[in-house]
C-alpha atoms as a PDB file:
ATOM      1  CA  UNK A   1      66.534  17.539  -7.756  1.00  0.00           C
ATOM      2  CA  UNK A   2      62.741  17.934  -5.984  1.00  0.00           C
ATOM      3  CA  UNK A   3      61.684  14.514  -4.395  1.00  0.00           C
ATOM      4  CA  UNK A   4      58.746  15.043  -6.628  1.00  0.00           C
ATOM      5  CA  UNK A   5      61.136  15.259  -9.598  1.00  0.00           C
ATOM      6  CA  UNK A   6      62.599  11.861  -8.873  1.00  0.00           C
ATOM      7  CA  UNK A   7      59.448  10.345  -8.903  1.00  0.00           C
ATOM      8  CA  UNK A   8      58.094  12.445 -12.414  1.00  0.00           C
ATOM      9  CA  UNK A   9      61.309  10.724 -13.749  1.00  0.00           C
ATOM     10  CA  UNK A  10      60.326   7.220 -12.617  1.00  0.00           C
ATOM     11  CA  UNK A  11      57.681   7.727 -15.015  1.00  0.00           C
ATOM     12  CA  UNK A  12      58.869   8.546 -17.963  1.00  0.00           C
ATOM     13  CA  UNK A  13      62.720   6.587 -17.864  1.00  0.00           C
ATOM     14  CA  UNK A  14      61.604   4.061 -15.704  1.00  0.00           C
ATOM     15  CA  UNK A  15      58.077   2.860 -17.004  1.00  0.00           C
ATOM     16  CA  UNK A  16      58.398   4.605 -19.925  1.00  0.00           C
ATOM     17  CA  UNK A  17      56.896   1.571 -21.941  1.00  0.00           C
ATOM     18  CA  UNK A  18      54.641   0.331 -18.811  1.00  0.00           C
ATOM     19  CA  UNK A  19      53.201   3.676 -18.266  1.00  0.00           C
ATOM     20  CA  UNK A  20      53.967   6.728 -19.938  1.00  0.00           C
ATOM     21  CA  UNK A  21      53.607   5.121 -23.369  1.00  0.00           C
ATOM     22  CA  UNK A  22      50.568   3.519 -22.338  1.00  0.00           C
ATOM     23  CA  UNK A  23      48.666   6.461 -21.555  1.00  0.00           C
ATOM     24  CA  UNK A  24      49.474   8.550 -23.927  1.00  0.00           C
ATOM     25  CA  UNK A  25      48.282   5.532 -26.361  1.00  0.00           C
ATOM     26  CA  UNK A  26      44.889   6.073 -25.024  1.00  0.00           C
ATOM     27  CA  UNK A  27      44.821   9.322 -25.171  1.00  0.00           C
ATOM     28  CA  UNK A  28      45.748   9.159 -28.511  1.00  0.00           C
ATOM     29  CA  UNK A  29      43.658   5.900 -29.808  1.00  0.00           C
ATOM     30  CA  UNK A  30      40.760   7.782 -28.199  1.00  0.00           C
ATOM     31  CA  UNK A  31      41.082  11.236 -28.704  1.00  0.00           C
ATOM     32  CA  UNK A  32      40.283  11.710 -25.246  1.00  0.00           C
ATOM     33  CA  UNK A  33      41.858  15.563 -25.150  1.00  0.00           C
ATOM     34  CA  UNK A  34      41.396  18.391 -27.895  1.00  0.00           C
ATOM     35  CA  UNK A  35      42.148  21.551 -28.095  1.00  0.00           C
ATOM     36  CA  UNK A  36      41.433  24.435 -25.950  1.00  0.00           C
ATOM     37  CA  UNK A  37      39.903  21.521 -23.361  1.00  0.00           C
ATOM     38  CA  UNK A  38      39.880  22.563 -19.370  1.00  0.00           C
ATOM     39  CA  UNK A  39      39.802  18.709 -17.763  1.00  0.00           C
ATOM     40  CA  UNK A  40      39.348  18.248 -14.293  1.00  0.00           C
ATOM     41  CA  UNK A  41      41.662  15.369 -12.955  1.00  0.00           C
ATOM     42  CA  UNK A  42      39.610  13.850 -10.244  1.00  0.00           C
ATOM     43  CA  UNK A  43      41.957  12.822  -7.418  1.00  0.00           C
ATOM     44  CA  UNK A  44      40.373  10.167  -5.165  1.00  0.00           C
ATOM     45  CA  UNK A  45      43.503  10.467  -2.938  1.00  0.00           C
ATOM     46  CA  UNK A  46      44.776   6.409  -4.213  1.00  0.00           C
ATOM     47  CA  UNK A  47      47.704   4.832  -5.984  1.00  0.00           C
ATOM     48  CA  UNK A  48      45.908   5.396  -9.638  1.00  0.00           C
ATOM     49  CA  UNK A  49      44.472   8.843 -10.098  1.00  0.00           C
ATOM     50  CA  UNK A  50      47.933  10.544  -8.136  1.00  0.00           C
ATOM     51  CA  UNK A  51      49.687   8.329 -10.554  1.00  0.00           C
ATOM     52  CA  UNK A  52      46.846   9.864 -13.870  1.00  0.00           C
ATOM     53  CA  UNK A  53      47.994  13.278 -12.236  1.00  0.00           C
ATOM     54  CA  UNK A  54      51.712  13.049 -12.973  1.00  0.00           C
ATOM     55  CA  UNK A  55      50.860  11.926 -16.159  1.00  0.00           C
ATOM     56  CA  UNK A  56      48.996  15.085 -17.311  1.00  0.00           C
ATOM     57  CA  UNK A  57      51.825  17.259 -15.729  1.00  0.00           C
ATOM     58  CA  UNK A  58      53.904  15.552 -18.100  1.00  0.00           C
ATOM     59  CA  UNK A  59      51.748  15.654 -20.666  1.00  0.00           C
ATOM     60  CA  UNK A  60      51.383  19.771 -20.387  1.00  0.00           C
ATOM     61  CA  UNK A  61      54.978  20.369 -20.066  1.00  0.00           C
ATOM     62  CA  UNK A  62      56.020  18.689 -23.079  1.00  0.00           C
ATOM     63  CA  UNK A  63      52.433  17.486 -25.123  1.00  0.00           C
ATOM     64  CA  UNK A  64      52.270  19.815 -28.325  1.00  0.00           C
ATOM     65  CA  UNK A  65      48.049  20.364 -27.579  1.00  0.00           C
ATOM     66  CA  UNK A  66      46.772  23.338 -25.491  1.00  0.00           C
ATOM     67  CA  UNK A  67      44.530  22.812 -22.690  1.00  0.00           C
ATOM     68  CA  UNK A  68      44.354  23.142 -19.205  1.00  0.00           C
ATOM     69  CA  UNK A  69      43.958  20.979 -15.867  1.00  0.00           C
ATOM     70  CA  UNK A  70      42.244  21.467 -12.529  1.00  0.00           C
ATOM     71  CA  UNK A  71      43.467  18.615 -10.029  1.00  0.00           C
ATOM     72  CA  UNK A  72      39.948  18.133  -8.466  1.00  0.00           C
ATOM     73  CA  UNK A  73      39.585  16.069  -5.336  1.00  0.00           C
ATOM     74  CA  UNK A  74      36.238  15.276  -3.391  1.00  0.00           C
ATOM     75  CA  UNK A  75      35.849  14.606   0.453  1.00  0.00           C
ATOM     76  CA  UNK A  76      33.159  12.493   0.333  1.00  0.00           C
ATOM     77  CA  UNK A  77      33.600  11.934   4.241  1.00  0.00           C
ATOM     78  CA  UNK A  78      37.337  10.592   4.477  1.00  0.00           C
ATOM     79  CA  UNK A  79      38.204  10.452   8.038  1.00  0.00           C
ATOM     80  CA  UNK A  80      40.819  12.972   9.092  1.00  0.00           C
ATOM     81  CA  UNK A  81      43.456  10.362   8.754  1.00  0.00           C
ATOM     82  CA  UNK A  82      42.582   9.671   5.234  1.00  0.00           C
ATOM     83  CA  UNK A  83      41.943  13.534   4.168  1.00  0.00           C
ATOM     84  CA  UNK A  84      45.391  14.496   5.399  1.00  0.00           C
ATOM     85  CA  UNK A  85      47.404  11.949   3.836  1.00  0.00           C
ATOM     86  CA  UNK A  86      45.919  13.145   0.443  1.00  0.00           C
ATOM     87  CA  UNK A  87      47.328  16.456   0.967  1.00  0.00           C
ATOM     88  CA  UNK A  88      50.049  15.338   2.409  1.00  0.00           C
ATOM     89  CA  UNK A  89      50.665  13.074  -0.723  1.00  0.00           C
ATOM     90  CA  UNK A  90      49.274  16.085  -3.101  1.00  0.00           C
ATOM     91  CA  UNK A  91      52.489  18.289  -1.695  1.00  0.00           C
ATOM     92  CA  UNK A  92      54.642  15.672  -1.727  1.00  0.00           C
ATOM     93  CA  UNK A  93      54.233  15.046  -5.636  1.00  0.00           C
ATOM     94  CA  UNK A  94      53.659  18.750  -6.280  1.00  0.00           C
ATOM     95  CA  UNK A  95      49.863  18.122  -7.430  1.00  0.00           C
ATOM     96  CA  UNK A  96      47.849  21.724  -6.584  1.00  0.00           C
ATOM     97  CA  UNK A  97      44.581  20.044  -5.989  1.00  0.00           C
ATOM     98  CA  UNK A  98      41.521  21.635  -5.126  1.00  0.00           C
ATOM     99  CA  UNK A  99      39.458  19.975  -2.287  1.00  0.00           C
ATOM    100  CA  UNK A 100      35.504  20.351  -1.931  1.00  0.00           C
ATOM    101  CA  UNK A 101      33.354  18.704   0.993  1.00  0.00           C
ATOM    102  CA  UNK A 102      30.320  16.614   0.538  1.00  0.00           C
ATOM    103  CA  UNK A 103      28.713  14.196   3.170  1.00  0.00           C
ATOM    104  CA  UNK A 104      27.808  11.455   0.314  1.00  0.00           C
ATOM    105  CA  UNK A 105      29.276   8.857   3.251  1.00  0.00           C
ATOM    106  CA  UNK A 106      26.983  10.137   5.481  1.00  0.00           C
ATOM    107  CA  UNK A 107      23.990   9.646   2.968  1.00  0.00           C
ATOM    108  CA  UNK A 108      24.902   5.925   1.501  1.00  0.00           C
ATOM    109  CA  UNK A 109      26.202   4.439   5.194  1.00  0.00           C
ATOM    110  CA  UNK A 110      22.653   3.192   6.112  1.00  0.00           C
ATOM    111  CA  UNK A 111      21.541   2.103   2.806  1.00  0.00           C
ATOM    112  CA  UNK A 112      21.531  -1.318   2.368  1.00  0.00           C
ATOM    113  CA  UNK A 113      20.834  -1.951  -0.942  1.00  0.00           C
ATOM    114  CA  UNK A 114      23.657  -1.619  -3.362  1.00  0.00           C
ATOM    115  CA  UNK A 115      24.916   1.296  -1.303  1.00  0.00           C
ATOM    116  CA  UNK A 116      28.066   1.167  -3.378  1.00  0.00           C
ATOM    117  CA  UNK A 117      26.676   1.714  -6.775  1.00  0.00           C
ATOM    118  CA  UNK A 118      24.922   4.439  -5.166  1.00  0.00           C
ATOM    119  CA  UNK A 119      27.833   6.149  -3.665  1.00  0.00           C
ATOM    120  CA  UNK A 120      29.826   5.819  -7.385  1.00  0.00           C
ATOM    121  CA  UNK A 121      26.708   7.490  -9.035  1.00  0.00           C
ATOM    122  CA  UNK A 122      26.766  10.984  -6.672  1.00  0.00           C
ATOM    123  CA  UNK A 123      30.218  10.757  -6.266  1.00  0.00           C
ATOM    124  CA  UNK A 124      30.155  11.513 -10.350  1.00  0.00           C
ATOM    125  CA  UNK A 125      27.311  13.725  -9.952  1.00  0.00           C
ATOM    126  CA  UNK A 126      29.475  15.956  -7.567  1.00  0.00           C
ATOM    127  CA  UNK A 127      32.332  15.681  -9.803  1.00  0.00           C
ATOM    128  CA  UNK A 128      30.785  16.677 -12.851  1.00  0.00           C
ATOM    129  CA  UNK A 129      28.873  19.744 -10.964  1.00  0.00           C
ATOM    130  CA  UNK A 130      32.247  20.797  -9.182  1.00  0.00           C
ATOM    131  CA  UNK A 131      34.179  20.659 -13.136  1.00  0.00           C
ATOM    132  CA  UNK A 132      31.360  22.528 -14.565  1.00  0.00           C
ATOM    133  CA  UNK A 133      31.129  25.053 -12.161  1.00  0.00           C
ATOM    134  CA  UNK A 134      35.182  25.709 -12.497  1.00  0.00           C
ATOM    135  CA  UNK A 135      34.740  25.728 -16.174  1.00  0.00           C
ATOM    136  CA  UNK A 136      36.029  22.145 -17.195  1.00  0.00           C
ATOM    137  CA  UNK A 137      34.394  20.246 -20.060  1.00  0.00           C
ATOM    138  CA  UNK A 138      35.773  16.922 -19.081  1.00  0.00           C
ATOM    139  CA  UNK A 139      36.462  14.977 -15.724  1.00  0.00           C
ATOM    140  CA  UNK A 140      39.751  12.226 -15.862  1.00  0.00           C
ATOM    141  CA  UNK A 141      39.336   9.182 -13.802  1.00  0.00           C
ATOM    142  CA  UNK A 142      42.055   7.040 -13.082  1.00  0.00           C
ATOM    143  CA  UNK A 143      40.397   3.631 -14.335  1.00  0.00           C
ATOM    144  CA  UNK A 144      42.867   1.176 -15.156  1.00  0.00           C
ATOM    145  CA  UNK A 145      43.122  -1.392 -18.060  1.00  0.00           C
ATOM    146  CA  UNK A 146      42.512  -4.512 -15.072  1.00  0.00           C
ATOM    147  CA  UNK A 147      39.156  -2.206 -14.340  1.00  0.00           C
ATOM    148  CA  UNK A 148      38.159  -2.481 -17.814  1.00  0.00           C
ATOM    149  CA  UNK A 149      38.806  -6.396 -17.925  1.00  0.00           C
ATOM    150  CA  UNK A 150      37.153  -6.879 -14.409  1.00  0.00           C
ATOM    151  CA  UNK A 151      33.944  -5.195 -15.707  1.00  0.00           C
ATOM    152  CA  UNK A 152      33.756  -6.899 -19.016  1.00  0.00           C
ATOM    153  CA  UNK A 153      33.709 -10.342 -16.357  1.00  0.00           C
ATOM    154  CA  UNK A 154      31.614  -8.836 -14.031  1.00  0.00           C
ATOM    155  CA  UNK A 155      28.449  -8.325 -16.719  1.00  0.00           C
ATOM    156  CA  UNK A 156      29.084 -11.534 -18.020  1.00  0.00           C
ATOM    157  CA  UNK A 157      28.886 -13.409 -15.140  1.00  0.00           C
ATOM    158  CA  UNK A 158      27.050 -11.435 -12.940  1.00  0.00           C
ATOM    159  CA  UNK A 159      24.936  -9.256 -15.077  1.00  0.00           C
ATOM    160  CA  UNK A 160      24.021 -11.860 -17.982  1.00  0.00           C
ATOM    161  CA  UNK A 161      25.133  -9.114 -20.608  1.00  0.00           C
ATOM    162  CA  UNK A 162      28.284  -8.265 -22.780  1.00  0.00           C
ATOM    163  CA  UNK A 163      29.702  -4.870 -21.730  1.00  0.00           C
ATOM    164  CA  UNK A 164      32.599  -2.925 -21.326  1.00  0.00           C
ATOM    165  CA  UNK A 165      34.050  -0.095 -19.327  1.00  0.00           C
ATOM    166  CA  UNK A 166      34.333   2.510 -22.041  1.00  0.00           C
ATOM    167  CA  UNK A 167      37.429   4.901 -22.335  1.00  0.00           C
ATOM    168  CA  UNK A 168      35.498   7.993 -22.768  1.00  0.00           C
ATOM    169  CA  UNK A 169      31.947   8.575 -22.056  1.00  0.00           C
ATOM    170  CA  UNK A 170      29.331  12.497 -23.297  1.00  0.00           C
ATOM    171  CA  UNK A 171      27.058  12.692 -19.834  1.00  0.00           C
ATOM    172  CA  UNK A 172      23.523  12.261 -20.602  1.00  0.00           C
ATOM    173  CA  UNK A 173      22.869  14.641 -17.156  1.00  0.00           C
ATOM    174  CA  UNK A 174      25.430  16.996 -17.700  1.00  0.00           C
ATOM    175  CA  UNK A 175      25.343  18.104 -20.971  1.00  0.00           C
ATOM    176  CA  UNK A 176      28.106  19.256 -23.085  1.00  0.00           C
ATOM    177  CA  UNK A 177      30.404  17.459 -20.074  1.00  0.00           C
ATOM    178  CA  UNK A 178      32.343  14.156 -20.881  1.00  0.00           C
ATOM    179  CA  UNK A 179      34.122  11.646 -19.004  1.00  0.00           C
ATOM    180  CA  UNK A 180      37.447  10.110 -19.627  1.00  0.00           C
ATOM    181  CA  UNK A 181      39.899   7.557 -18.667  1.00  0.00           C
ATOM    182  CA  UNK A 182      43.436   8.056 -19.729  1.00  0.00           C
ATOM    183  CA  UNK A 183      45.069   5.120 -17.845  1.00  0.00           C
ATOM    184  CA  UNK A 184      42.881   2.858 -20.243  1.00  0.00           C
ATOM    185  CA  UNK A 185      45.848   0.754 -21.506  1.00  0.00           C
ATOM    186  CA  UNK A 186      47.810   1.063 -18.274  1.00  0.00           C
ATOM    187  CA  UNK A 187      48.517  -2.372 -15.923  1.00  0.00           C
ATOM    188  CA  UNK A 188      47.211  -2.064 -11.916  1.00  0.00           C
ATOM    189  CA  UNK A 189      50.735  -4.531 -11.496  1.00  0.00           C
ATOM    190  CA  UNK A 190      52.434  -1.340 -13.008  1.00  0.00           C
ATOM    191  CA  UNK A 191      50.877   1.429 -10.730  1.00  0.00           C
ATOM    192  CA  UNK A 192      51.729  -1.123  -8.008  1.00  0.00           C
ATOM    193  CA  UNK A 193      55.368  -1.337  -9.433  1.00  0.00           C
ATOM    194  CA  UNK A 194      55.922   2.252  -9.640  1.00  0.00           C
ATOM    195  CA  UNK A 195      54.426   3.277  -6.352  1.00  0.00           C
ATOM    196  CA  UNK A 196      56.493   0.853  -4.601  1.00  0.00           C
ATOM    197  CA  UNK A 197      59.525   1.824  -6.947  1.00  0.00           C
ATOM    198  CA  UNK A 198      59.363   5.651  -4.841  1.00  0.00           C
ATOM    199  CA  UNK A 199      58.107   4.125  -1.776  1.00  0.00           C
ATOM    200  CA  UNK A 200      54.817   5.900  -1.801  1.00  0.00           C
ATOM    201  CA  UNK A 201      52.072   5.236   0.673  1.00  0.00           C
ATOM    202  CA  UNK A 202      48.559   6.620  -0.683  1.00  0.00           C
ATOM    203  CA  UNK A 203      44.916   5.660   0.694  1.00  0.00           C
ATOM    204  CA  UNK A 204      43.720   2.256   0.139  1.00  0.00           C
ATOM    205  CA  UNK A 205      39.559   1.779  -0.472  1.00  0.00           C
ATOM    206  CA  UNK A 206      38.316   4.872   2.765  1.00  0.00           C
ATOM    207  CA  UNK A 207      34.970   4.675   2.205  1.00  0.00           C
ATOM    208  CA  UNK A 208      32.746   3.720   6.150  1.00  0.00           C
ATOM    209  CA  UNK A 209      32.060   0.257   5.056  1.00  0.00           C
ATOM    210  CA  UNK A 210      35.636  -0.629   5.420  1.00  0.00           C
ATOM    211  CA  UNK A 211      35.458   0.539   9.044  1.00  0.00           C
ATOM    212  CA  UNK A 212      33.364  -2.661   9.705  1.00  0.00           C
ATOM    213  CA  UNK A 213      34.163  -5.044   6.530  1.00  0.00           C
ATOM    214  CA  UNK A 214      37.089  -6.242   4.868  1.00  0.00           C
ATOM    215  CA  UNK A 215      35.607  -5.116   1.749  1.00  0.00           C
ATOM    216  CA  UNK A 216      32.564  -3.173   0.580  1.00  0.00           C
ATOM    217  CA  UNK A 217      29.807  -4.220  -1.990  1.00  0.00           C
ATOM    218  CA  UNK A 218      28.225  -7.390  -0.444  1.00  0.00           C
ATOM    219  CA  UNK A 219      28.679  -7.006   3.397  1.00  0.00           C
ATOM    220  CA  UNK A 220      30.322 -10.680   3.192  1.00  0.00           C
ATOM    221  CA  UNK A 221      33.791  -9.519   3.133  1.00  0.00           C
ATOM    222  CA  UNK A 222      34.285  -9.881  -0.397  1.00  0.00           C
ATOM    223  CA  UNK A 223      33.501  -7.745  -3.176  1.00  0.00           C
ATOM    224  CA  UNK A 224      32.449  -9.183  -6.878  1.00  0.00           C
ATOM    225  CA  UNK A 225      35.235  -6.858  -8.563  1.00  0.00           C
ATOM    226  CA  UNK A 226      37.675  -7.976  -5.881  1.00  0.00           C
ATOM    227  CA  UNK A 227      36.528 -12.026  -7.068  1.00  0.00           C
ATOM    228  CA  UNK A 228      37.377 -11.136 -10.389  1.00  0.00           C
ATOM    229  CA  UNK A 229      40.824  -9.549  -9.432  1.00  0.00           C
ATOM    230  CA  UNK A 230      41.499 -12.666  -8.007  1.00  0.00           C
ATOM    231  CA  UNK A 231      40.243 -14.862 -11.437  1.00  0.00           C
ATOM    232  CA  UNK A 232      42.041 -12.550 -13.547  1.00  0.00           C
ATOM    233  CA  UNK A 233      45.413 -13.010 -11.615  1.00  0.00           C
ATOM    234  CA  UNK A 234      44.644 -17.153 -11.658  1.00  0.00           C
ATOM    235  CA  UNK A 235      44.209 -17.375 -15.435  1.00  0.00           C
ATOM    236  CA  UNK A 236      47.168 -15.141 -16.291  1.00  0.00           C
ATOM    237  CA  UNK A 237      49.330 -17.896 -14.964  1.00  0.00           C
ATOM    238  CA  UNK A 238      47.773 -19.698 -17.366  1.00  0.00           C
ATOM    239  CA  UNK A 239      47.894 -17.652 -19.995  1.00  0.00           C
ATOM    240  CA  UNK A 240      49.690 -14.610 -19.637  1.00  0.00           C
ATOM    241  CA  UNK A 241      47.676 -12.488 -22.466  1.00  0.00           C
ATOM    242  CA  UNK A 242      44.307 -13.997 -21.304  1.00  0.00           C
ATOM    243  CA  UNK A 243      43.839  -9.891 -19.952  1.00  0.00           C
ATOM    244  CA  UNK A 244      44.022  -8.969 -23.231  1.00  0.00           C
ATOM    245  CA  UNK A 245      42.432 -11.698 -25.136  1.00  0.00           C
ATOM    246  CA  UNK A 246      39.500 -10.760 -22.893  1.00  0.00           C
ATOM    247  CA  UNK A 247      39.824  -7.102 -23.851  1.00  0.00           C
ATOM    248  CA  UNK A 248      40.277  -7.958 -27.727  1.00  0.00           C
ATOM    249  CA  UNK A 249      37.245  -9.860 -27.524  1.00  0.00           C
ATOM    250  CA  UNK A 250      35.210  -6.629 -26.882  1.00  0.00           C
ATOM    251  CA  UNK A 251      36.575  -5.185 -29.758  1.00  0.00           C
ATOM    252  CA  UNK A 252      36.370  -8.128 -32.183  1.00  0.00           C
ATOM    253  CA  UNK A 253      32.504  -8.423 -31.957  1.00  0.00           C
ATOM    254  CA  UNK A 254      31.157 -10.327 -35.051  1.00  0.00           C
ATOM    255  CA  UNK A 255      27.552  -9.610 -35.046  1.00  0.00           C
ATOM    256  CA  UNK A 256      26.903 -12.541 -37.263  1.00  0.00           C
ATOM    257  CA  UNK A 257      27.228 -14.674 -34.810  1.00  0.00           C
ATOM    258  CA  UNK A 258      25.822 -13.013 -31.967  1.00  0.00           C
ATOM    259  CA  UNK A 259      22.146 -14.424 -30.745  1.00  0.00           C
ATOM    260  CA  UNK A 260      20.738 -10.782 -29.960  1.00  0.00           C
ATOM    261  CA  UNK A 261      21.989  -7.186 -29.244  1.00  0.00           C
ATOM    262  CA  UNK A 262      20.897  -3.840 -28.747  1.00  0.00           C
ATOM    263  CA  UNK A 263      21.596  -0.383 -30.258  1.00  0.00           C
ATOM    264  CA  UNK A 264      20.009   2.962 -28.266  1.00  0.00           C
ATOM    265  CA  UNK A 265      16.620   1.675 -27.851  1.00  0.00           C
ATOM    266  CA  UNK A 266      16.730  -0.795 -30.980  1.00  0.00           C
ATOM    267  CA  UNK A 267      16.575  -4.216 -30.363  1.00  0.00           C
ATOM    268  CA  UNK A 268      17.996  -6.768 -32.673  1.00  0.00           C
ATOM    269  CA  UNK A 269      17.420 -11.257 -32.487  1.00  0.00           C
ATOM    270  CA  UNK A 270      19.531 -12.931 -35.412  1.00  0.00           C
ATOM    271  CA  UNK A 271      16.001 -14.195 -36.431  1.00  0.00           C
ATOM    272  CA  UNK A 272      15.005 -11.035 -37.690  1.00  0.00           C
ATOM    273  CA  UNK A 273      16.656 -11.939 -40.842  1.00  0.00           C
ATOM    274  CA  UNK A 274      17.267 -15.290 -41.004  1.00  0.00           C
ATOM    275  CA  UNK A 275      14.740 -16.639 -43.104  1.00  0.00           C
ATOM    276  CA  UNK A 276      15.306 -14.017 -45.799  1.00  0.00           C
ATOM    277  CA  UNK A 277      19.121 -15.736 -46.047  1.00  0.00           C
ATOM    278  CA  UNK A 278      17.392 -18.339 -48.359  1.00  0.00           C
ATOM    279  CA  UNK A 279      15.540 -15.884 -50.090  1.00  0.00           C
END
């Protein structure tokens, strides 16, 4: 048996109920693939979209739905290092990516305000230009559940608003090209566990700033997504289903009881109708 072979099996005998079942959940609970689809799986080269790779591979060889997959993978400006242990790692797990330069590194380096967010918005741009122009309707991207729960935190805390990370998304500048997120319902403790499991070694965060910080975001060596990595992994030994309490609690929204809200460009204030109550 392949080396590559051993590891596919890790993922569907080993964390069969940590992984595999996991993602195909979401796929499932969000009908993130129909038929006839051409997705590009966008491979940024760490632990969670090789890991979203495999999956597909599994999910073509045995899934009943036709539809095809382009293994996508940007060079935003990796430094040789970085670039050739993605390959490397893309041979090693049998994953026939396609790679396409871009000097987005280049462009965000100097900026100093939020140059991350920047860099995340034409990173997309690129991706959703590249999948068009090979034909894809969607672009995968390896999200994890602990993603979602640190960005429902993150806008609560930081941005003053209730918001999630959804688990598929139509683009608004691409049209009739849509985003999704199959490892939705899948652990980072998991990917961590499994990588370890076949003794993998992918790319860590290889964007510039972490050439001269310990993390990016802030310049003050920590990141706001990295505080709440740290909060969520305090309160789970608390409570261990506080993660998913959290999540529930996005999906559980009783608008009763909720002060304000928008739809679109509709806003709503609970006193909008509360007089007529007594009517």
């Amino acid at each position: 048996m392949e080396r590559y072979q051993e590891i596919e099996r890790t993922i569907i005998k080993s964390y069969r109920k940590e992984i595999w079942q996991k993602f195909i959940q979401g796929i499932k609970e969000f009908e993130m693939i129909q038929e006839n689809d051409k997705i590009a799986v966008c491979i940024s080269g760490g632990k969670d979209s090789m890991l979203m790779a495999k999956c597909f591979q599994e999910l073509k060889r045995h899934g009943q739905m036709n539809f095809e997959l382009v293994f996508l993978c940007m060079n935003p400006g990796y430094n040789e290092m970085n670039k050739q242990k993605i390959i490397d790692n893309s041979k090693l797990l049998n994953i026939p990516i396609i790679m396409f330069e871009t000097d987005i590194f280049n462009r965000v380096v100097h900026i100093d305000d939020h140059p991350c967010y920047l860099c995340a918005r034409m990173r997309r741009g690129y991706l959703y230009e590249k999948a068009k122009e090979l034909g894809c309707n969607k672009i995968a991207l390896g999200h994890h559940f602990d993603d979602v729960i640190e960005t429902i935190l993150m806008g609560m805390f930081y941005g003053a608003q209730m918001q999630t990370m959804m688990p598929k998304v139509k683009s608004t500048s691409h049209p009739g090209m849509e985003l999704i997120r199959p490892l939705y319902y899948v652990k980072e403790a998991n990917i961590i566990n499994w990588r370890e499991k076949n003794n993998l070694d992918f790319i860590q965060c290889a964007c510039r700033f972490t050439e001269h910080y310990t993390m990016c975001d802030n310049n003050d060596g920590k990141s706001k997504r990295e505080e709440m990595k740290k909060l969520i992994k305090d309160l789970r030994k608390i409570y261990s289903n506080i993660d998913i309490n959290i999540f529930r609690s996005v999906q559980n929204v009783n608008l009763d009881t909720i002060i304000s809200y928008r739809k679109g460009d509709k806003f709503y204030h609970f006193l909008d109708d509360y007089n007529k109550l007594e009517e």
